[in-house]
N, C-alpha and C. Protein backbone atom coordinates (compact mmCIF):
# COMPACT_ATOMS: atom_id res chain seq x y z
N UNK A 1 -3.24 66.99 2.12
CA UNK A 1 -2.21 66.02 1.74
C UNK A 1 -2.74 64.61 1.98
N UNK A 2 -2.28 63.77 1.15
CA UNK A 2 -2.82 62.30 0.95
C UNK A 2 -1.87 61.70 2.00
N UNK A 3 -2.93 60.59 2.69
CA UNK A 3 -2.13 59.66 4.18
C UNK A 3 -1.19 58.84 3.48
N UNK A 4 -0.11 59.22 3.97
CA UNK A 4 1.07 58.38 3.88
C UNK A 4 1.42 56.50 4.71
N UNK A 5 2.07 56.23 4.13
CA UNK A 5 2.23 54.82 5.11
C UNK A 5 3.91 54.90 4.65
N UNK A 6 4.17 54.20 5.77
CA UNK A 6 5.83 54.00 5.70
C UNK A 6 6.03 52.58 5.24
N UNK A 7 7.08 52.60 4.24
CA UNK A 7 7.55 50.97 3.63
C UNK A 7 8.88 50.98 3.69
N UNK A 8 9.36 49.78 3.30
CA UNK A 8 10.94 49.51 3.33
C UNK A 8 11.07 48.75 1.72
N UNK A 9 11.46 49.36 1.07
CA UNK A 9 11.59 48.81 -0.23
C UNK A 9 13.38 48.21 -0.65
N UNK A 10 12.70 47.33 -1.08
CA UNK A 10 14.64 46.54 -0.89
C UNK A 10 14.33 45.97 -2.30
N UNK A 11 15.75 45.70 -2.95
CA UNK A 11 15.68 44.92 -4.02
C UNK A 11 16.76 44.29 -4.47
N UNK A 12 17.40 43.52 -5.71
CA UNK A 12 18.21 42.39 -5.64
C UNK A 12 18.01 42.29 -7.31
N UNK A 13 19.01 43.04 -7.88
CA UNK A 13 19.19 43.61 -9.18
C UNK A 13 20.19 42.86 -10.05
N UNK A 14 19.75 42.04 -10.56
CA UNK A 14 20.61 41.06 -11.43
C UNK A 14 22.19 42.02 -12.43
N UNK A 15 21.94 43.11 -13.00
CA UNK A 15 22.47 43.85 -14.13
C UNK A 15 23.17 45.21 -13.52
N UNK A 16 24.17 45.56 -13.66
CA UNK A 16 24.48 47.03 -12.60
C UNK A 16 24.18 48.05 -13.20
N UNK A 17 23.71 47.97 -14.67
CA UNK A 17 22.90 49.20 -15.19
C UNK A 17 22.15 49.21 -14.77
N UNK A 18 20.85 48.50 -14.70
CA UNK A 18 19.57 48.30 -13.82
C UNK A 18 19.87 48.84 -12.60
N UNK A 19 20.95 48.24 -12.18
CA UNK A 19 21.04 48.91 -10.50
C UNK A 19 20.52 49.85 -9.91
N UNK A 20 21.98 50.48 -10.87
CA UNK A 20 21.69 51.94 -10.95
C UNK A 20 20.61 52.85 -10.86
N UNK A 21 20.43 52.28 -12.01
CA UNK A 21 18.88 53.25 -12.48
C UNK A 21 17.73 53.18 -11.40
N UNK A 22 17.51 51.98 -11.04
CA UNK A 22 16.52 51.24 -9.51
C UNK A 22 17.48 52.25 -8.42
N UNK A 23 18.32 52.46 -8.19
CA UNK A 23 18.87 53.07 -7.22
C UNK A 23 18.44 54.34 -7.22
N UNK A 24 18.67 54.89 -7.92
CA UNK A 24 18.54 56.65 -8.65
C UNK A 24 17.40 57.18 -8.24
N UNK A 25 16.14 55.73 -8.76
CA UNK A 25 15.01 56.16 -8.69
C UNK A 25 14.45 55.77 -7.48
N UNK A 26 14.39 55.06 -6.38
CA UNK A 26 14.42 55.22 -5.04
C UNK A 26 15.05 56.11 -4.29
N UNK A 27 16.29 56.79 -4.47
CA UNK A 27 16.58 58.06 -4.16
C UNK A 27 15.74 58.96 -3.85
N UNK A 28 14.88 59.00 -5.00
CA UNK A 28 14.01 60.30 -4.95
C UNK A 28 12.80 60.07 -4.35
N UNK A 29 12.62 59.02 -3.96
CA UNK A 29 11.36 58.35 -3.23
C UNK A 29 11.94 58.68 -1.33
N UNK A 30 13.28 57.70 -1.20
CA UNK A 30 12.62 57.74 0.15
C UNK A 30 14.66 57.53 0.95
N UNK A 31 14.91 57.17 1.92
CA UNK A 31 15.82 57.00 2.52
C UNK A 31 16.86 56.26 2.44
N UNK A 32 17.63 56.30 1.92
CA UNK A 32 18.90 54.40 2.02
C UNK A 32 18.93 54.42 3.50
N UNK A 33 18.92 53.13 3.85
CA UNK A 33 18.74 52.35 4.86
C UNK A 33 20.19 51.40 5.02
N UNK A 34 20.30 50.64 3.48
CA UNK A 34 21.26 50.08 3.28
C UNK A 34 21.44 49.90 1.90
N UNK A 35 22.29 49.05 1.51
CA UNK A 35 23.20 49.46 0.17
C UNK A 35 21.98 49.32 -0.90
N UNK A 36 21.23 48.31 -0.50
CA UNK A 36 19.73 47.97 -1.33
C UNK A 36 18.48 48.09 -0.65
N UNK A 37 18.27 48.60 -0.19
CA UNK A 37 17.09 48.91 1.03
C UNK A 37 16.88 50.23 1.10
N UNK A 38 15.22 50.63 1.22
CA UNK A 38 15.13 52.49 1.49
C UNK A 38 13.85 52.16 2.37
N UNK A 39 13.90 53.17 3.04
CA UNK A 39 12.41 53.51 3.97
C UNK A 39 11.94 54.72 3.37
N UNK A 40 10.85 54.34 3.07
CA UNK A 40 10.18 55.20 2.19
C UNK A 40 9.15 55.51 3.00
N UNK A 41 8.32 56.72 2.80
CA UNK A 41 7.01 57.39 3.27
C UNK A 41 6.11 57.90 2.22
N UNK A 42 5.19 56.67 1.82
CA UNK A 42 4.63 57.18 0.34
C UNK A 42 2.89 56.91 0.44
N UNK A 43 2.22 57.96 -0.38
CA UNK A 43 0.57 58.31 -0.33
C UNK A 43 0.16 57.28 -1.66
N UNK A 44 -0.90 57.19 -1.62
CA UNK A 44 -1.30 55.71 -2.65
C UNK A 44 -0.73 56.43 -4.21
N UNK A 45 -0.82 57.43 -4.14
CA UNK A 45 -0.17 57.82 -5.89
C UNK A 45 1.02 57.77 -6.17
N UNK A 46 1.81 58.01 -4.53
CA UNK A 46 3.36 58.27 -4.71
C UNK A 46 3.77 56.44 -5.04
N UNK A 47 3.08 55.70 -4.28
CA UNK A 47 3.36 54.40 -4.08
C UNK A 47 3.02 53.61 -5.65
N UNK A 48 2.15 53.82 -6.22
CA UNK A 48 1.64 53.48 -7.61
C UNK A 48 2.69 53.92 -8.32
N UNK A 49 3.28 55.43 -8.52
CA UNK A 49 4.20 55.76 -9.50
C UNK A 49 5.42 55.33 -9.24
N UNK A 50 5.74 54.76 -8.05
CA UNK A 50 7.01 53.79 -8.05
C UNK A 50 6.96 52.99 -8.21
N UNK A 51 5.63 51.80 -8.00
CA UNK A 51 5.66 50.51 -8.36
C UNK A 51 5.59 50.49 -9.84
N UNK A 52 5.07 51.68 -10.98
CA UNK A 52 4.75 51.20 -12.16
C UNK A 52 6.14 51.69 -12.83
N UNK A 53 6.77 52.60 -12.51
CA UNK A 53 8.52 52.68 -12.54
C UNK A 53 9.67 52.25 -12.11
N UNK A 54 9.31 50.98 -10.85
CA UNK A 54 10.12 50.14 -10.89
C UNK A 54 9.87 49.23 -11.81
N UNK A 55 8.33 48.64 -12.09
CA UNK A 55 7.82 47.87 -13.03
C UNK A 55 8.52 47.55 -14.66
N UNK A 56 9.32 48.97 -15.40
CA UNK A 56 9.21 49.26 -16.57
C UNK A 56 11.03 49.53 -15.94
N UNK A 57 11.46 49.42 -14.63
CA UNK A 57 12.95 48.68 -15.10
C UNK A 57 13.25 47.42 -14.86
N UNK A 58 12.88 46.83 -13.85
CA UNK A 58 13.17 45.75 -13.75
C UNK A 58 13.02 44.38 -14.48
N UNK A 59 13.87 43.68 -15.06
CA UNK A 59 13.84 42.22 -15.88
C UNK A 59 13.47 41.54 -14.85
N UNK A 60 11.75 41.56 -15.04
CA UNK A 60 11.27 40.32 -14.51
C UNK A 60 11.52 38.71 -14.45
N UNK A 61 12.68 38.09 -15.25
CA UNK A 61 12.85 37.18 -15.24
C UNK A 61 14.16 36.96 -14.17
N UNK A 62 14.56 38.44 -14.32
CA UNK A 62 16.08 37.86 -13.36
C UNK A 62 16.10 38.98 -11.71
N UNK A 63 15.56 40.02 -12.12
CA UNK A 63 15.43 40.51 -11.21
C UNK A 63 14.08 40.63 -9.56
N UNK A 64 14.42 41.25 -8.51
CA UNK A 64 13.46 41.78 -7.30
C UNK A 64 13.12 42.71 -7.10
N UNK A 65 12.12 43.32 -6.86
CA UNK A 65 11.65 44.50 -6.12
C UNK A 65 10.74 43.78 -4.73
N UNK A 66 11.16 44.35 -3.51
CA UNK A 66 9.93 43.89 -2.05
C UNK A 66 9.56 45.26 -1.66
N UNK A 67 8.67 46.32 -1.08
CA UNK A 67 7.66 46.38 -0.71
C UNK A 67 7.24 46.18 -0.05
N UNK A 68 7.83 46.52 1.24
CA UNK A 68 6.68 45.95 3.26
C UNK A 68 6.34 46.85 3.62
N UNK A 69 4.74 47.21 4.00
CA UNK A 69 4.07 48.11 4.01
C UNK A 69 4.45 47.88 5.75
N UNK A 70 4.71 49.17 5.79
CA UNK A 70 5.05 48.99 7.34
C UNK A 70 3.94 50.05 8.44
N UNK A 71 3.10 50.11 7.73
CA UNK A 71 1.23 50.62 8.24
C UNK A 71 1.73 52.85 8.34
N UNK A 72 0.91 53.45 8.63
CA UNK A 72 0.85 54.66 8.29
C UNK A 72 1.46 55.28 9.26
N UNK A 73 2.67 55.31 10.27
CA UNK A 73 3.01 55.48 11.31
C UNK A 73 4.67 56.02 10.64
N UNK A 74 4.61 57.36 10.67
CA UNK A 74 5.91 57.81 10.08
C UNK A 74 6.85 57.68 11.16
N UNK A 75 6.84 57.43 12.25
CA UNK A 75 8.03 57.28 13.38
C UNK A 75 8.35 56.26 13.19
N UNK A 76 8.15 54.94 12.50
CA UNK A 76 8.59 53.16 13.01
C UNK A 76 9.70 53.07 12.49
N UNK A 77 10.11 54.19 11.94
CA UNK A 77 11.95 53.48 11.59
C UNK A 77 12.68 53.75 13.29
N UNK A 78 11.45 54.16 14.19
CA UNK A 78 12.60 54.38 15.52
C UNK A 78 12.26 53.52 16.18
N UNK A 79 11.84 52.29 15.75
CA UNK A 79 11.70 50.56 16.43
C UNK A 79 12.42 50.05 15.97
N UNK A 80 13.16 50.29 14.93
CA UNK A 80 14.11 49.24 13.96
C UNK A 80 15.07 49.03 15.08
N UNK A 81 15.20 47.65 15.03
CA UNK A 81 16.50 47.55 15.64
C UNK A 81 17.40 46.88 14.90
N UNK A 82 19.11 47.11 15.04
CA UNK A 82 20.48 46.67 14.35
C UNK A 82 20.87 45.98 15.24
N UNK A 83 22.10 45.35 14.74
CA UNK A 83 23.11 44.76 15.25
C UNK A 83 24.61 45.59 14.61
N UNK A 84 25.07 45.74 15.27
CA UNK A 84 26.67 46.63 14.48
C UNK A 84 26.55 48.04 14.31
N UNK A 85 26.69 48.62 13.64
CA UNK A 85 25.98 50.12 13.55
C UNK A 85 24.72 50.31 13.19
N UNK A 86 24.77 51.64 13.93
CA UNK A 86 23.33 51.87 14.12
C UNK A 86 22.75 52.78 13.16
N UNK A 87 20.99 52.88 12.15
CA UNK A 87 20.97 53.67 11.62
C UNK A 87 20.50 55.32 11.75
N UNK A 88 21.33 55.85 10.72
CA UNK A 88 21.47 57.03 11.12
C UNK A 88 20.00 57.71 11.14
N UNK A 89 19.71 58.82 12.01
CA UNK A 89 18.80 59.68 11.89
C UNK A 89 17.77 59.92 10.44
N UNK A 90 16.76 59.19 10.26
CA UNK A 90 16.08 59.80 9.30
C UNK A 90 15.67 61.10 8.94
N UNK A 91 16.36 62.17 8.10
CA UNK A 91 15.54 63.29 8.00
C UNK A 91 14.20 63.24 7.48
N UNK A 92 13.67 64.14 8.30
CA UNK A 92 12.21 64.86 7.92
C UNK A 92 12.00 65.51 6.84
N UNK A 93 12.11 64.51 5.57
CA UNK A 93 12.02 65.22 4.15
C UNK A 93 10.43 64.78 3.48
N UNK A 94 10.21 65.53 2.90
CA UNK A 94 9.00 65.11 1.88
C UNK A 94 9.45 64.66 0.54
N UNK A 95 9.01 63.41 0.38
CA UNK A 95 9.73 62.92 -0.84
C UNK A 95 8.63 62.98 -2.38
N UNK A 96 9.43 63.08 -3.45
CA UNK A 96 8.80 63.28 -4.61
C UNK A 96 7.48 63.81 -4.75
């Protein structure tokens, strides 16, 4: 299996069809975190086929996609720290 790195992919979707669809398809990638935010755990191919499929939804003129490579350490969502509630337990899933 190809080395994974953990990211936090967030985004800021001008159109709520777009939303959607950007939503749907991070689903299948990696964790909601928050209403626009996922922690993802992705290998350089998994990470390529989301960037070139977020690529081919997003209206580059109005829309975001971010992307923080948060280094190859699948535990660091248990450094995150909140304020208000706290997030829930990440399951141990293998994504896409």
């Amino acid at each position: 299996m190809a080395a994974q790195r953990s990211f936090i992919v967030s985004y800021d979707i001008a159109d709520p069809k777009r939303l959607r669809r950007i939503a749907r398809l991070l689903e299948g990638y990696g964790y909601r975190l928050q209403e626009s935010v996922f922690y993802c755990q992705l290998s350089e191919l998994m990470k390529n086929r989301l960037m070139t499929a977020l690529a081919e939804l997003v209206n580059h003129h109005e829309d975001q996609c971010l992307l923080v490579d948060l280094g190859p350490n699948p535990e660091v969502f248990q450094s995150f720290e909140t304020i208000g509630k706290p997030i829930a337990p990440i399951p141990k899933v293998i994504f896409v």
